[in-house]
C-alpha atoms as a PDB file:
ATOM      1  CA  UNK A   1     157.850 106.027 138.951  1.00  0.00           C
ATOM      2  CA  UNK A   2     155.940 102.655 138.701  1.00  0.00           C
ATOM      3  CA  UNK A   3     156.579  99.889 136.319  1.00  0.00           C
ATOM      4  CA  UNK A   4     155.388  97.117 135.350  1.00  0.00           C
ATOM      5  CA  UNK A   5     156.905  93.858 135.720  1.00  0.00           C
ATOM      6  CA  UNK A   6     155.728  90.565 134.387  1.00  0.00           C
ATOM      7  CA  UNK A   7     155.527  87.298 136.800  1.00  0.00           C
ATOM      8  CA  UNK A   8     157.895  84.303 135.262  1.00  0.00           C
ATOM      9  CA  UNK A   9     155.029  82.039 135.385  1.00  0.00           C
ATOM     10  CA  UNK A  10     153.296  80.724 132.496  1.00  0.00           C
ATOM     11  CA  UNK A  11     149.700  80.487 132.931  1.00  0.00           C
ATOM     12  CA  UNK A  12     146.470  78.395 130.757  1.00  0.00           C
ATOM     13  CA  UNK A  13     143.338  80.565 130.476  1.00  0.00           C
ATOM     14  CA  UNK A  14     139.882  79.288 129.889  1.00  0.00           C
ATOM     15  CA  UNK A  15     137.126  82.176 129.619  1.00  0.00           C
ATOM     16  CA  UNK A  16     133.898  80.050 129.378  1.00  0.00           C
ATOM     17  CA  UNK A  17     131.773  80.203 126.570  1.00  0.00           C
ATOM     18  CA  UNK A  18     128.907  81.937 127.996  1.00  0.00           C
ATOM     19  CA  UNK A  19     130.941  85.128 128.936  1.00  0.00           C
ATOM     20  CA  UNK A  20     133.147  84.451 125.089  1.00  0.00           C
ATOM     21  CA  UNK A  21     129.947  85.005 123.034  1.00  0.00           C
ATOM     22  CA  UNK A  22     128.149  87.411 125.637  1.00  0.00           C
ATOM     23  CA  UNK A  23     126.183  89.722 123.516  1.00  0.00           C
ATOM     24  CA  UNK A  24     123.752  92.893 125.235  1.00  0.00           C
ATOM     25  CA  UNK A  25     121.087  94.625 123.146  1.00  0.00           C
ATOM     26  CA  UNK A  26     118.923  97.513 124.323  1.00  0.00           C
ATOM     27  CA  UNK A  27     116.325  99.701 123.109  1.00  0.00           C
ATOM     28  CA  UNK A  28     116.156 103.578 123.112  1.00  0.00           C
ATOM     29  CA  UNK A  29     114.727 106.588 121.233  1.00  0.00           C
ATOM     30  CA  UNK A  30     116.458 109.136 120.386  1.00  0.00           C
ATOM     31  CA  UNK A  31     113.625 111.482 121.572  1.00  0.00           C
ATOM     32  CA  UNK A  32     110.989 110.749 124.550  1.00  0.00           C
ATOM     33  CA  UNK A  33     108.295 111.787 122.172  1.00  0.00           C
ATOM     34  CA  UNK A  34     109.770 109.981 119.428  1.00  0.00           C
ATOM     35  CA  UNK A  35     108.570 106.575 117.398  1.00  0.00           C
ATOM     36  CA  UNK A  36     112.489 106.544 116.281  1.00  0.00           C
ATOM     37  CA  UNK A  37     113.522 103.830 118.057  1.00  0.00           C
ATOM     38  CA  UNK A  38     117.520 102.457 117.719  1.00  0.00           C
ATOM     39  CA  UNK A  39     118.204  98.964 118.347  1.00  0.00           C
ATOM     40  CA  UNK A  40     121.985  98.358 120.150  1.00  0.00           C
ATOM     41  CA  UNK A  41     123.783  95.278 120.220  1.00  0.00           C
ATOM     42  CA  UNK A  42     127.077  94.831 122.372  1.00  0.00           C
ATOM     43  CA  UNK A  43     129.725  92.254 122.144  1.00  0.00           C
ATOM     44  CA  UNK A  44     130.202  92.580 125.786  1.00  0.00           C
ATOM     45  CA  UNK A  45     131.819  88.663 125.638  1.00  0.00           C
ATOM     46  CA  UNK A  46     134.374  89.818 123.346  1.00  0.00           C
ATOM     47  CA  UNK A  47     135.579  92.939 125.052  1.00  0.00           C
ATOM     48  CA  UNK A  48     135.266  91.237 128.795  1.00  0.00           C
ATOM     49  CA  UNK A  49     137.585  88.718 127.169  1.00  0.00           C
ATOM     50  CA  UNK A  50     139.872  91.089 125.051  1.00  0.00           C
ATOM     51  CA  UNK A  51     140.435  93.602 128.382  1.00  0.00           C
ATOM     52  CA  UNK A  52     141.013  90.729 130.674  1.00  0.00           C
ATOM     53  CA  UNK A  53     143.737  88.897 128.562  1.00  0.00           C
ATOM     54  CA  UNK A  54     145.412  91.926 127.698  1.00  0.00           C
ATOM     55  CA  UNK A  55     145.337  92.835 131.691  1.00  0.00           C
ATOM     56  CA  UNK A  56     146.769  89.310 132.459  1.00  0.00           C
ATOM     57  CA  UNK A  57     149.497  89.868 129.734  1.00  0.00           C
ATOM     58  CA  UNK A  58     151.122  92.788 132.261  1.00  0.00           C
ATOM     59  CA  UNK A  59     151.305  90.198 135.125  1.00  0.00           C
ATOM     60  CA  UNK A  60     152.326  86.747 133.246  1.00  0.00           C
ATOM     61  CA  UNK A  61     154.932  85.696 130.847  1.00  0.00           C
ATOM     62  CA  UNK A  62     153.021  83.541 128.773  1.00  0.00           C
ATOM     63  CA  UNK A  63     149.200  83.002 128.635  1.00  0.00           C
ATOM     64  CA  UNK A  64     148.064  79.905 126.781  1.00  0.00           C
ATOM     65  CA  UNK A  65     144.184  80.388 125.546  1.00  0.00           C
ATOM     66  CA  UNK A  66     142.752  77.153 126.115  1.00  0.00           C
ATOM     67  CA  UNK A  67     139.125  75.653 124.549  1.00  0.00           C
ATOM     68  CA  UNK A  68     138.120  74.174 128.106  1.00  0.00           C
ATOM     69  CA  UNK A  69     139.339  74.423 131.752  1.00  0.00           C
ATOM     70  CA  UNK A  70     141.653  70.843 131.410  1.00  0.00           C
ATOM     71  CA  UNK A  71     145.006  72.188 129.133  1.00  0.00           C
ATOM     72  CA  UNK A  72     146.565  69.344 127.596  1.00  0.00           C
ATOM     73  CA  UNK A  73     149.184  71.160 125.625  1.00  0.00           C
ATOM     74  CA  UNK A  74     152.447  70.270 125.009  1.00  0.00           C
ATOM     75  CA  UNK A  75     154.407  73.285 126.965  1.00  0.00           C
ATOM     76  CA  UNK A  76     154.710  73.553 130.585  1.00  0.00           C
ATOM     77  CA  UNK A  77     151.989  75.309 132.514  1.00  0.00           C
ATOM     78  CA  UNK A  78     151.956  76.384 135.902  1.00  0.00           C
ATOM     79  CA  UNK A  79     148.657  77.299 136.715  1.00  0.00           C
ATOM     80  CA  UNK A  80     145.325  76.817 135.226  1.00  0.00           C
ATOM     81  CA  UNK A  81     142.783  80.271 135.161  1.00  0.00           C
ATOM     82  CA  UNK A  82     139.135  79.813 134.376  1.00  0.00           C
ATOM     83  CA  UNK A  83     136.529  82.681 133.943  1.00  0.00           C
ATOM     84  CA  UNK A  84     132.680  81.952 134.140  1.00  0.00           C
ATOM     85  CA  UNK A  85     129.716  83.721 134.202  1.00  0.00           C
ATOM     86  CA  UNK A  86     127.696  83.785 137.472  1.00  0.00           C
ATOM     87  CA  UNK A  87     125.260  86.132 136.741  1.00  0.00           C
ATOM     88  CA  UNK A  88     124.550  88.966 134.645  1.00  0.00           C
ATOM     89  CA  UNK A  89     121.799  91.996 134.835  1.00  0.00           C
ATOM     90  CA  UNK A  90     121.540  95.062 132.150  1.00  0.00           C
ATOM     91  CA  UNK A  91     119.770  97.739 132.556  1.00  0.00           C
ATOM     92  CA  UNK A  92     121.156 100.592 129.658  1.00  0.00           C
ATOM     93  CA  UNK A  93     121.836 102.861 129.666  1.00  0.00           C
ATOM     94  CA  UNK A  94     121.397 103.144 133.606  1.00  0.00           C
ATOM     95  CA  UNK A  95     123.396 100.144 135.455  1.00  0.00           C
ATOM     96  CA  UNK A  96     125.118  96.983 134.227  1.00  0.00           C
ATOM     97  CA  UNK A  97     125.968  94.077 137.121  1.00  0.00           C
ATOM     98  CA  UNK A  98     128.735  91.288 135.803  1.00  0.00           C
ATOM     99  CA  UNK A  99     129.134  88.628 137.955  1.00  0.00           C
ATOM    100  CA  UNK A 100     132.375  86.676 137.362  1.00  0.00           C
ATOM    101  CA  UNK A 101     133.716  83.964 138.862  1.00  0.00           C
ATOM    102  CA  UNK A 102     138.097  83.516 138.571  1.00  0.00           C
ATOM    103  CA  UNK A 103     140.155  80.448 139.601  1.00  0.00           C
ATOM    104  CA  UNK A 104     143.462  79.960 139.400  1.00  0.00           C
ATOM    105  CA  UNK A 105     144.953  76.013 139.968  1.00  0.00           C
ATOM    106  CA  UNK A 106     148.020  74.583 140.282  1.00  0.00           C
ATOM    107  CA  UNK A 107     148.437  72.399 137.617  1.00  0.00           C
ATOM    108  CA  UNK A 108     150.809  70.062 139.136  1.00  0.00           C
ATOM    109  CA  UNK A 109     148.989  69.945 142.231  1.00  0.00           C
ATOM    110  CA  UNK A 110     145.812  70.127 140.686  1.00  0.00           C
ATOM    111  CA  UNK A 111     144.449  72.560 143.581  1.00  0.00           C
ATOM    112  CA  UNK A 112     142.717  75.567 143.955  1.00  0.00           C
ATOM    113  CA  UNK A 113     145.182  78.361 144.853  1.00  0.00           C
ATOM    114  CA  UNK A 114     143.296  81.376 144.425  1.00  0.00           C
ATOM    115  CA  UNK A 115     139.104  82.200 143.665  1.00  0.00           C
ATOM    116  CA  UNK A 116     137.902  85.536 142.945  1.00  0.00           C
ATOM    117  CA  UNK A 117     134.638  87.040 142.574  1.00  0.00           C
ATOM    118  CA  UNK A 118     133.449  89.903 141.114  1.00  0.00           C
ATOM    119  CA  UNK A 119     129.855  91.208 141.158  1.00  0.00           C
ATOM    120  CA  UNK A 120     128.903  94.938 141.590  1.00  0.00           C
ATOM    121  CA  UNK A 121     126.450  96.931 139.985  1.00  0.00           C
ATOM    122  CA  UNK A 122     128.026  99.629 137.879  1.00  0.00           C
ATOM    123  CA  UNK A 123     125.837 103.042 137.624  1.00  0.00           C
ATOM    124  CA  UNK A 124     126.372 105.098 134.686  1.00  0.00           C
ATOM    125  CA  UNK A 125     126.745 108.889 134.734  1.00  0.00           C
ATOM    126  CA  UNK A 126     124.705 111.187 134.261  1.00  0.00           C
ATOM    127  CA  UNK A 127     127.188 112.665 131.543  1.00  0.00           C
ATOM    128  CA  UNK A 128     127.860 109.058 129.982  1.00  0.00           C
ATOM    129  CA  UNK A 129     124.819 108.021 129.700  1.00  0.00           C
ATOM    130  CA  UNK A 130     125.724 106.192 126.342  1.00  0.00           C
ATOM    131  CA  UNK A 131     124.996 102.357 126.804  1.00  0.00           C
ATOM    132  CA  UNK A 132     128.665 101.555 125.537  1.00  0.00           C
ATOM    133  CA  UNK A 133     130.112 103.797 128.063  1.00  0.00           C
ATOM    134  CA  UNK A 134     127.969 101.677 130.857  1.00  0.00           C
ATOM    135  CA  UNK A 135     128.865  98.357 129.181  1.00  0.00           C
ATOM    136  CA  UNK A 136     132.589  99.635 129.335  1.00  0.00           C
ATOM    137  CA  UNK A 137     132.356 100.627 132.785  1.00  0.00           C
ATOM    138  CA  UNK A 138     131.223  97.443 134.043  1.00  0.00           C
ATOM    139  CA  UNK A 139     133.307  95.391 132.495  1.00  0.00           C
ATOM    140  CA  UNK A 140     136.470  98.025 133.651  1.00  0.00           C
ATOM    141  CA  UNK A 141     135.121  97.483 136.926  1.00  0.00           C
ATOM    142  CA  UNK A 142     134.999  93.488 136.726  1.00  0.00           C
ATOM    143  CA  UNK A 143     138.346  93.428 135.921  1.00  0.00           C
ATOM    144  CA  UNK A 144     139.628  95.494 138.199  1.00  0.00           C
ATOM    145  CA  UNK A 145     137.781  94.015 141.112  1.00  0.00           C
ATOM    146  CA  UNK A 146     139.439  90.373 140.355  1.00  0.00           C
ATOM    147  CA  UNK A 147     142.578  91.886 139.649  1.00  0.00           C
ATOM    148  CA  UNK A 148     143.063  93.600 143.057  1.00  0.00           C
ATOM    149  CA  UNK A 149     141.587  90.474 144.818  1.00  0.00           C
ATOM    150  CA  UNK A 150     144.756  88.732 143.196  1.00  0.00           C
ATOM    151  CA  UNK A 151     147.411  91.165 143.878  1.00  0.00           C
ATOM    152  CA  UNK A 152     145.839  90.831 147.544  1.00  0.00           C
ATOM    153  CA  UNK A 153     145.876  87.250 148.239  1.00  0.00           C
ATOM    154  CA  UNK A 154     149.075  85.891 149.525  1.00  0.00           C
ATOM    155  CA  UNK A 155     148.307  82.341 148.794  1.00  0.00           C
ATOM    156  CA  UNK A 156     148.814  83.684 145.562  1.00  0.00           C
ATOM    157  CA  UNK A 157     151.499  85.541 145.709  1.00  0.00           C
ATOM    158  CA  UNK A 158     153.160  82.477 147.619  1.00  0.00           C
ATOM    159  CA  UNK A 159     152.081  80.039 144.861  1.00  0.00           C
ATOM    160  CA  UNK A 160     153.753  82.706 142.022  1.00  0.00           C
ATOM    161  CA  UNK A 161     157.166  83.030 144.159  1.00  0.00           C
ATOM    162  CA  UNK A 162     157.000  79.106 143.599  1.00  0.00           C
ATOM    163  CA  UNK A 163     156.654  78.724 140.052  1.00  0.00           C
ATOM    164  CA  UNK A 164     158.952  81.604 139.127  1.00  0.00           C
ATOM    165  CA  UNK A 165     161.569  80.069 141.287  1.00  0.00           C
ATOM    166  CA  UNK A 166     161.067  76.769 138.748  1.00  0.00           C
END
């Protein structure tokens, strides 16, 4: 049996604007030989964002949203986490490449502890060739990437043992 247990480290997160208010749009018919032509429009931003704080919510005891990557709240932080767009290439329904870039700081020490990167292409199947199933996919996949690149870094890991032994 697994389970999941939270970190007792309370952690500020700044996702950047530009990946906040992400939107994708693509054109397809619905037939080859078609002039039907459907317009989509994806709120990639918003799901990146919702996935990734709802991820971070297994691992940490409290996450504080913050407005920009400086948190000047009145609670105790340990650790500052900002998000931002490197890079990002569409291609729907066929491929979709997010390229994130994750930081986590100490806030006392005001030093980076941990950087992640994430920036893969994502091909869709065959069978899901639906451009929200790609979109979904990718950002899955960005998630995932950072997340295992956190679980795997012991400066991390050294840096949470710290804070939860506050």
């Amino acid at each position: 049996m697994k389970k999941i247990k939270t970190r007792n480290v309370d952690l500020a997160l700044h996702i950047d604007k530009k990946i906040r208010e992400l939107e994708v749009s693509a054109t397809s018919a619905s037939d080859p030989n078609s002039y039907i032509v459907f317009e989509h429009s994806f709120p990639m931003g918003s799901a990146f964002s919702a996935k990734f704080i709802k991820t971070l919510s297994y691992n940490f005891r409290t996450i504080h949203l913050i407005e920009n990557s400086q948190y000047k709240g009145q609670d105790s932080v340990d650790a500052v986490m900002t998000i931002t767009l490197q890079d990002v290439d569409v291609n729907l329904p066929h491929y979709i490449r997010l390229s994130i870039r994750a930081e986590i700081r100490d806030f006392e020490e005001n030093k980076p502890i941990w950087i992640g990167t994430t920036g893969h292409a994502t091909q869709s199947d065959a069978s899901r060739s639906i451009p929200e199933a790609a979109i979904d996919k990718g950002i899955d996949k960005a998630i995932g990437d950072l997340i295992r690149q956190m679980t795997k870094s012991q400066n991390l890991q050294k840096y949470l043992n710290k804070w939860e032994a506050k």
